[in-house]
Protein backbone atom coordinates (compact mmCIF):
# COMPACT_ATOMS: atom_id res chain seq x y z
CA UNK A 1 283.25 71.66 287.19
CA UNK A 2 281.32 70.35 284.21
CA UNK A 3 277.89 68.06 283.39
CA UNK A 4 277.52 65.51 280.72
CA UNK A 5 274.49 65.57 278.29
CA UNK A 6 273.74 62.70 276.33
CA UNK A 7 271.96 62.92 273.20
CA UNK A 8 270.49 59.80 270.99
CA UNK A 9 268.55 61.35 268.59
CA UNK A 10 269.19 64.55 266.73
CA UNK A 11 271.64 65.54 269.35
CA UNK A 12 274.42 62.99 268.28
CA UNK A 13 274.61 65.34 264.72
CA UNK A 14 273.07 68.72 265.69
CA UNK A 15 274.27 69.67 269.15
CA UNK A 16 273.91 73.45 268.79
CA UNK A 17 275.43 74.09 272.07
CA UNK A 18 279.01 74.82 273.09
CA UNK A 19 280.73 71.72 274.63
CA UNK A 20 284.28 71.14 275.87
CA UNK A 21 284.27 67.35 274.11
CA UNK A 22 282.11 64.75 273.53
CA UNK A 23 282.16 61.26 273.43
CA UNK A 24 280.54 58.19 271.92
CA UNK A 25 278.43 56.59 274.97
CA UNK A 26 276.36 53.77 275.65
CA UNK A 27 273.47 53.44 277.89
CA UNK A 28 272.63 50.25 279.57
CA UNK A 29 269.38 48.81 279.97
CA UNK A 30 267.33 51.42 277.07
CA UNK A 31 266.37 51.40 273.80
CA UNK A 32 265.81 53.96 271.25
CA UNK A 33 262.19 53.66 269.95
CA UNK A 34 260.98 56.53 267.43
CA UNK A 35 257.75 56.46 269.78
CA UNK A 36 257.17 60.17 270.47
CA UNK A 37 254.79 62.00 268.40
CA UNK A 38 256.22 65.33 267.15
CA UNK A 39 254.28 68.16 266.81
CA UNK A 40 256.30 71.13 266.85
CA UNK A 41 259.84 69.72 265.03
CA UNK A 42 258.94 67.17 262.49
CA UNK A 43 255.57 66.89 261.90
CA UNK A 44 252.62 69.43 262.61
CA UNK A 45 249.65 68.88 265.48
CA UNK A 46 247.44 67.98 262.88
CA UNK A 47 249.68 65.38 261.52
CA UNK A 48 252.43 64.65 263.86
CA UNK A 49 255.69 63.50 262.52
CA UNK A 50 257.48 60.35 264.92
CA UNK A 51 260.88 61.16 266.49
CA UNK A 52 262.60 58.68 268.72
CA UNK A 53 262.73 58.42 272.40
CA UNK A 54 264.11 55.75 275.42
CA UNK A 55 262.42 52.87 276.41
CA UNK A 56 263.45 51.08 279.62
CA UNK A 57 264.01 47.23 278.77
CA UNK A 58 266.06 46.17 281.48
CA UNK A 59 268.19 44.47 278.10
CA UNK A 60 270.06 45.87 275.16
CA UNK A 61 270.94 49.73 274.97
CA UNK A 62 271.20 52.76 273.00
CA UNK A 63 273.95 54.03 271.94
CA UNK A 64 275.19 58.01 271.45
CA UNK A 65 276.95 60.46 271.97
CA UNK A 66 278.26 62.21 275.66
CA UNK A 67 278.67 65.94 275.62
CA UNK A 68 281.07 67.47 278.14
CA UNK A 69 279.71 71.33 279.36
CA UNK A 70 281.18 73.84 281.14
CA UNK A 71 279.33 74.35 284.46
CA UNK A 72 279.88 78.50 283.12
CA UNK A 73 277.68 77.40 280.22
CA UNK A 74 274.86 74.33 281.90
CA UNK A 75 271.89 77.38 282.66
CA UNK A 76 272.14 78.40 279.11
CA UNK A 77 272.33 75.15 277.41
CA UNK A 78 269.09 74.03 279.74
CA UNK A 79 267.62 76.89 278.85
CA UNK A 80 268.23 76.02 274.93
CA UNK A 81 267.40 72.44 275.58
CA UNK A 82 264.25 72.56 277.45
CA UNK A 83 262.76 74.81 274.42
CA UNK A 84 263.98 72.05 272.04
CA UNK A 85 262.76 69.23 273.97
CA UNK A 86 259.46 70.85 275.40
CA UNK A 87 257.18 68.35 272.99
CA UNK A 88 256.98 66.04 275.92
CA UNK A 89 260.86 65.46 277.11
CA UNK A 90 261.83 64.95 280.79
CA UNK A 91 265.32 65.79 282.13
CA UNK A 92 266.73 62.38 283.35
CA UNK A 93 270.13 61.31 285.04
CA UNK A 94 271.52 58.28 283.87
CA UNK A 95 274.81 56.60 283.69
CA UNK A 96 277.01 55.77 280.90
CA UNK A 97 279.44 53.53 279.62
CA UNK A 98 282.25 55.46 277.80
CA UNK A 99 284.09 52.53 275.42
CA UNK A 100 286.14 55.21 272.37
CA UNK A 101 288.52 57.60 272.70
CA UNK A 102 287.53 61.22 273.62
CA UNK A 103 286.39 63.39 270.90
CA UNK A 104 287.45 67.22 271.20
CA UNK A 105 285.07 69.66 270.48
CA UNK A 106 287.04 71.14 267.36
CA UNK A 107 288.61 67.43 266.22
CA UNK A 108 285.24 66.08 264.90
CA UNK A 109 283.19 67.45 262.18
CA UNK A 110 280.08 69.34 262.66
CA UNK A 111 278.21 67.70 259.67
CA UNK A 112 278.44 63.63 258.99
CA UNK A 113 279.08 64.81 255.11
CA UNK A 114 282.90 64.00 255.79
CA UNK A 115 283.38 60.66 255.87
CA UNK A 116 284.22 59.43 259.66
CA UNK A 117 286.60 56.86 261.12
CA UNK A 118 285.08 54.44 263.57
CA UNK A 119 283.03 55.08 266.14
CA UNK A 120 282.94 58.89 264.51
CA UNK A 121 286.14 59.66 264.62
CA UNK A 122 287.88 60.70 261.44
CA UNK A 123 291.55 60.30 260.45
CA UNK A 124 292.83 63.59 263.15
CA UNK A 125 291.73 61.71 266.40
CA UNK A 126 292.68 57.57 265.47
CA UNK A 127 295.99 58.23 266.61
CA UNK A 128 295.06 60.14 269.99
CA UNK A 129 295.46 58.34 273.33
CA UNK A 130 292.32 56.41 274.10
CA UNK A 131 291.01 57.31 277.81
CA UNK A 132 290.21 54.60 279.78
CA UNK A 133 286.71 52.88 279.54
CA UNK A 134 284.38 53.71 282.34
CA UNK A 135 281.13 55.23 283.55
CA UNK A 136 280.06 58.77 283.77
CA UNK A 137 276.77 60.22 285.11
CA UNK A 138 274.93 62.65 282.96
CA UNK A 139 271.43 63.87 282.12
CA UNK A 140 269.11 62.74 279.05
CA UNK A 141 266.06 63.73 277.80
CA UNK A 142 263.15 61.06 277.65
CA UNK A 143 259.67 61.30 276.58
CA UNK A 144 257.81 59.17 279.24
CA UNK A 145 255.01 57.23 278.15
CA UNK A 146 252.13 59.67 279.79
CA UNK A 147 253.36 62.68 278.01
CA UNK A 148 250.94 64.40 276.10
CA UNK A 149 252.47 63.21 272.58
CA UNK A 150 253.15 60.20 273.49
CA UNK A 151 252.17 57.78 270.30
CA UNK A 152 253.59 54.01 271.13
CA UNK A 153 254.47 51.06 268.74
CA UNK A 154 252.39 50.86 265.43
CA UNK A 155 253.08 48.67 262.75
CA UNK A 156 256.13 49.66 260.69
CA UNK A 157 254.46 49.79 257.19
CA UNK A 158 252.34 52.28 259.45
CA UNK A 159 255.57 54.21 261.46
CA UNK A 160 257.08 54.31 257.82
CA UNK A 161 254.27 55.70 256.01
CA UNK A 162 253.62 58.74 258.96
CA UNK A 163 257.40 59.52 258.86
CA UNK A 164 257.69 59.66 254.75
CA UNK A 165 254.79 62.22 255.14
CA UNK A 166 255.45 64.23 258.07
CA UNK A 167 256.72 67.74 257.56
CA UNK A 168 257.40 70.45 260.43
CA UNK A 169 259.06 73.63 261.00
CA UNK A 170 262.58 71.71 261.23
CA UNK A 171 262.11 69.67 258.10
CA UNK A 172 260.89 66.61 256.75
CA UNK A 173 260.50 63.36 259.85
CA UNK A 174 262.25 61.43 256.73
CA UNK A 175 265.38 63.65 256.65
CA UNK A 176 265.60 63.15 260.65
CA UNK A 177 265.14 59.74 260.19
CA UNK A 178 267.90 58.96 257.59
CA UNK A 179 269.92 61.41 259.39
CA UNK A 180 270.32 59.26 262.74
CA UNK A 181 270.82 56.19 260.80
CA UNK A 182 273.93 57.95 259.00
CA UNK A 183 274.81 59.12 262.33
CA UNK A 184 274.60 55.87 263.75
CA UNK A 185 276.66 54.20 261.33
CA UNK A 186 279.37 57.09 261.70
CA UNK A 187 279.20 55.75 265.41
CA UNK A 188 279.63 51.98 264.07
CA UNK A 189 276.71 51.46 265.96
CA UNK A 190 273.60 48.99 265.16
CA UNK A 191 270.18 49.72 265.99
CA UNK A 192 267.58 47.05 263.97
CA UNK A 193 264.69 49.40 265.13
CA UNK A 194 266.24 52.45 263.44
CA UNK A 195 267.79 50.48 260.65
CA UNK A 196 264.47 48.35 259.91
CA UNK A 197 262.66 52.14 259.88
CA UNK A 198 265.16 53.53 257.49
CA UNK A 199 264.76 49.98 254.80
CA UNK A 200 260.75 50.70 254.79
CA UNK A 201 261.01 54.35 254.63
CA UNK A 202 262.91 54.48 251.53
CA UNK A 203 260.81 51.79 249.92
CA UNK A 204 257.82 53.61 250.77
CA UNK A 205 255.51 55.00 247.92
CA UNK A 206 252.43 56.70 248.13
């Protein structure tokens, strides 16, 4: 037995759990919106950083990555998780389209510094046996909109200018930022809300 965690955020590069594989993954129907204020991870409660979260559209979708966990292994990693994500995040289940090949837990870097194949594979796992495409079920973490740090849309001179000054105990909101749009591209996927973030962010100057 085994449960499927999808992450969309810093999850896709930073897992810090054990998995059996993971896979890139696309949910239907959501989109990634850096929405959620951070107070604990990225920004301070006096000056929260942003950090993204799901939006239900009904259109478009996010995409991720699917991690594979042993069942032996699910009460830790919630445990882990929960602390993590306890800035607002909700345990959801969803379901997922699977589209790549699988991705072993060993086959694909740790860090995005290496320089990844498609869809975040690099040059070990192109010539594996692609699975199938399908759907699996498996839980995400949302920040619903009447959470406590909830922030919304703001302009995105304004989203830029919060995230290029944002500091918290895991870094700087612009180092998360750039990092999920390199880990997006690793994943050949496009997200013009991330992407359009990114463009102002490293234009912006005090």
């Amino acid at each position: 037995m085994s449960l499927w965690i999808f992450g969309y955020g810093s999850l896709i590069w930073r897992p810090d759990f054990e998995y059996l594989e993971r896979r890139p993954a696309r949910l239907a129907g959501w989109q990634r919106r850096f929405w959620q204020g951070s107070h604990d991870h990225r920004g301070v409660p006096e000056r929260p950083g942003r950090v993204v979260t799901l939006v239900h559209t009904g259109e478009g979708h996010c995409d991720g990555m699917a991690y594979r966990v042993d069942q032996a292994t699910v009460t830790r990693v919630f445990e882990n998780l929960d602390h993590r994500e306890k800035n607002g995040y909700r345990r959801f289940d969803v379901s997922l389209q699977t589209h790549t090949p699988p991705v072993g837990a060993a086959s694909w870097p740790r860090s995005l510094s290496s320089t990844p194949g498609p869809l975040g594979l690099d040059e070990g796992d192109r010539g594996r046996e692609a699975a199938p495409t399908g759907y699996l079920d498996a839980v995400v973490y949302i920040a619903p909109t009447d959470n406590f740090a909830y922030l919304g849309p703001a302009p995105l001179d304004d989203m830029a200018r919060q995230i290029a000054t944002s500091h918290g105990p895991s870094g700087s909101n612009r180092d998360y930022l750039l990092a999920l749009a390199d880990a997006l591209r690793a994943l050949n996927a496009h997200d013009e809300h991330v992407f359009e973030l990114e463009s102002a962010v490293r234009s912006y100057s005090p």
